[in-house]
C-alpha atoms as a PDB file:
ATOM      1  CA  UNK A   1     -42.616 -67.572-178.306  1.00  0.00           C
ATOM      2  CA  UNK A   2     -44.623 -64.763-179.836  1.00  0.00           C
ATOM      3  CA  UNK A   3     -48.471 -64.145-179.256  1.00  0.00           C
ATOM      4  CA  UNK A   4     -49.809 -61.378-181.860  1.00  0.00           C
ATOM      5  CA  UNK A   5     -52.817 -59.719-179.631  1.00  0.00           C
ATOM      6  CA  UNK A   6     -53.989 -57.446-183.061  1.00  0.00           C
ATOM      7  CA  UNK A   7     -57.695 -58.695-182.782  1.00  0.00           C
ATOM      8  CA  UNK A   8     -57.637 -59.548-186.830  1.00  0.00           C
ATOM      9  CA  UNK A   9     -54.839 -62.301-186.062  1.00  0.00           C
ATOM     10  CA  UNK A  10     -56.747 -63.848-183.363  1.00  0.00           C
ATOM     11  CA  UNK A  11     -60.330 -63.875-184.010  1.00  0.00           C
ATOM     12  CA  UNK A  12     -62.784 -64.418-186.706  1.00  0.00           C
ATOM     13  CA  UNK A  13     -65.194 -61.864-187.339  1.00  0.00           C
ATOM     14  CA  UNK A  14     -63.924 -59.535-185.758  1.00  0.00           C
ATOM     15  CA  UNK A  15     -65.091 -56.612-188.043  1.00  0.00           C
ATOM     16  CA  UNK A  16     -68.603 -57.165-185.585  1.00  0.00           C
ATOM     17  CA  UNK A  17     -67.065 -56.272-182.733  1.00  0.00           C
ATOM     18  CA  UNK A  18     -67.624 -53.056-181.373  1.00  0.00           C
ATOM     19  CA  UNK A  19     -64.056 -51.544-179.293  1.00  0.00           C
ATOM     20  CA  UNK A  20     -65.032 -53.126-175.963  1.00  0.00           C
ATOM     21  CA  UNK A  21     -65.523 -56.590-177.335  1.00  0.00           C
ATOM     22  CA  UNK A  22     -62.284 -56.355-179.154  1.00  0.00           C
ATOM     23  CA  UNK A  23     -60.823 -55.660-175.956  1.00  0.00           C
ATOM     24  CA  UNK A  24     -62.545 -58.158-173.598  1.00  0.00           C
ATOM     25  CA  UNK A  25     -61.612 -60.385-176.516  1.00  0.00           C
ATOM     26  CA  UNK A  26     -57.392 -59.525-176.452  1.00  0.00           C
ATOM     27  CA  UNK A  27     -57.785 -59.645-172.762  1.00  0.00           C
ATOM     28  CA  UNK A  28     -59.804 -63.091-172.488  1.00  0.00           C
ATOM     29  CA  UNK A  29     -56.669 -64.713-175.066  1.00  0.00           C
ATOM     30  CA  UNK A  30     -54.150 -63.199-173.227  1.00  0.00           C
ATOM     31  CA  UNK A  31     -55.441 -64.903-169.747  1.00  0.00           C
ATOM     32  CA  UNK A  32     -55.887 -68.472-171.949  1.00  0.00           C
ATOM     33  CA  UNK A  33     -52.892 -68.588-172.879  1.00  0.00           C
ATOM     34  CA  UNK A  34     -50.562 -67.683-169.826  1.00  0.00           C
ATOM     35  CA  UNK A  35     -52.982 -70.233-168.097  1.00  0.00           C
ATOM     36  CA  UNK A  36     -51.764 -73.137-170.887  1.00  0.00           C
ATOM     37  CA  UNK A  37     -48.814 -71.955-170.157  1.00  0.00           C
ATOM     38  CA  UNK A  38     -48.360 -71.648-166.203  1.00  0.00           C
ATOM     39  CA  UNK A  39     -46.247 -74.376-165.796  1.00  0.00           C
ATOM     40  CA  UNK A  40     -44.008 -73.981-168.220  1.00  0.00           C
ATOM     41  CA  UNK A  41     -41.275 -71.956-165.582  1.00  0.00           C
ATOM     42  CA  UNK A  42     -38.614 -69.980-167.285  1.00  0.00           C
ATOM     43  CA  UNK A  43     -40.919 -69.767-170.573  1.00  0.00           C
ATOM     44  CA  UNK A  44     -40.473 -66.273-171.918  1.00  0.00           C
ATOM     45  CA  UNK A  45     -43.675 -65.290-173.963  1.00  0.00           C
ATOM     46  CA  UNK A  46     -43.968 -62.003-176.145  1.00  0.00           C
ATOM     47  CA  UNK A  47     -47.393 -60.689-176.343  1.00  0.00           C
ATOM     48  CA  UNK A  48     -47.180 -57.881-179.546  1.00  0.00           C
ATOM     49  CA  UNK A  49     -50.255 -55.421-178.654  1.00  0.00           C
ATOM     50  CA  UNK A  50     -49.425 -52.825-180.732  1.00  0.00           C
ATOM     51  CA  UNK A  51     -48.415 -48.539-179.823  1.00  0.00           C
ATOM     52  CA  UNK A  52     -51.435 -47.043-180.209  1.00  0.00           C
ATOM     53  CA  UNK A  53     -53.162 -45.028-176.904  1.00  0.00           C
ATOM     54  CA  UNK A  54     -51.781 -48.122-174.414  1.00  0.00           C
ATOM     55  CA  UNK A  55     -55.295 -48.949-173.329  1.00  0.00           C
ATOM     56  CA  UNK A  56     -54.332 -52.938-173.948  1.00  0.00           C
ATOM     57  CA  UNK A  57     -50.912 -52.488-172.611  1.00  0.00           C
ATOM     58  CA  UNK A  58     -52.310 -51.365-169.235  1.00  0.00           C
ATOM     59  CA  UNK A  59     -55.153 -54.193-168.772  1.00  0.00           C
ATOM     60  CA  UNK A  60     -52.245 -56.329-169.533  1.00  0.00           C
ATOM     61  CA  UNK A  61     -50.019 -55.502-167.092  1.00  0.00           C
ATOM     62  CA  UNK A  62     -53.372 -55.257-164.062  1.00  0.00           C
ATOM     63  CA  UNK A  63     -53.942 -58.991-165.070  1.00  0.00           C
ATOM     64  CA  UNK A  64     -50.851 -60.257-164.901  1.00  0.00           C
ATOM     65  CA  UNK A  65     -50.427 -57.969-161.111  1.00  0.00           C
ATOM     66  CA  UNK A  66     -53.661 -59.324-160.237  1.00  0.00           C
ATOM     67  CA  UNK A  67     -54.017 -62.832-161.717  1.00  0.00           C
ATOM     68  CA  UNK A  68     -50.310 -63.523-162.295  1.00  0.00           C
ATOM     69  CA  UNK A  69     -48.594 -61.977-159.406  1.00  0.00           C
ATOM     70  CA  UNK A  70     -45.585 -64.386-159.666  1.00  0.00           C
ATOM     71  CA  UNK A  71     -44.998 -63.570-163.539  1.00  0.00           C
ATOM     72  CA  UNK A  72     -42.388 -61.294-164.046  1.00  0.00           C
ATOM     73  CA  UNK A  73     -43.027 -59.052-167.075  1.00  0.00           C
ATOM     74  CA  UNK A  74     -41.092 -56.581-169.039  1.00  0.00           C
ATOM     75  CA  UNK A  75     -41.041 -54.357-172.281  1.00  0.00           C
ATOM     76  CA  UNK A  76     -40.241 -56.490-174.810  1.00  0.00           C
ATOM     77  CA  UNK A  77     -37.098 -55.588-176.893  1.00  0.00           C
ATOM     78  CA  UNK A  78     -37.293 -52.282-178.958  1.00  0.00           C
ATOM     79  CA  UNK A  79     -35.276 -53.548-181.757  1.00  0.00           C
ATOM     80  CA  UNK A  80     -38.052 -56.184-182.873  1.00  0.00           C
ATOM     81  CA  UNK A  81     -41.403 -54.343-181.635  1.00  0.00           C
ATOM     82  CA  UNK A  82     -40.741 -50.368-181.236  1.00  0.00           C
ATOM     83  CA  UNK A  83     -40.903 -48.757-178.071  1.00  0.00           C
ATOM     84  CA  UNK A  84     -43.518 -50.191-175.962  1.00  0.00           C
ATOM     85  CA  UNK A  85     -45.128 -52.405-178.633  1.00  0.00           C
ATOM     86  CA  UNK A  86     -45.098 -55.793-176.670  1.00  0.00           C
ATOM     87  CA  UNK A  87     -44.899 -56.897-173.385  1.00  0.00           C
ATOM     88  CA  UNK A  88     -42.010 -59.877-172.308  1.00  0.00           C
ATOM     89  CA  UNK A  89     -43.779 -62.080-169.631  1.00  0.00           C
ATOM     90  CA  UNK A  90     -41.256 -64.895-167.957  1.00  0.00           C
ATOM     91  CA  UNK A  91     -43.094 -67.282-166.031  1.00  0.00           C
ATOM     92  CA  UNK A  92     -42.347 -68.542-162.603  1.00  0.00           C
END
């Protein structure tokens, strides 16, 4: 399963929100769905954030430490999303 995290794919008017709101706004999706998901052990989920500075890519990973301690999560593979352009999360 693949979860695109670019703000235009998962929220409408998003040309409003100012750079914190875009990120509260990845984060918030990110935490809905690996909570729709939490019982689906073994489920491997790709969540595509995107190069850029890594800003996402590190809430992401304090979440899932924090909220999601049990998930195991990994780069996702560089062949389909570049180096460190998505995050593979496994849950347990």
């Amino acid at each position: 399963m693949v979860v695109d995290l670019h703000i235009q794919h998962i929220a409408k008017g998003y040309k409003s929100f100012s750079p914190s709101d875009t990120l509260v706004y990845q984060i918030d999706y990110f935490v809905l769905t690996l909570n729709k998901y939490r019982r689906a052990k073994g489920k491997s989920i790709d969540f595509v954030h995107g190069v850029g500075k890594g800003v996402l890519r590190a809430e992401l990973i304090k979440v899932l430490d924090s909220k999601f301690p049990s998930f195991e999560y990994q780069d996702a593979p560089f062949s389909t999303y570049g180096y460190q352009g998505a995050i593979r999360v496994t849950i347990r």
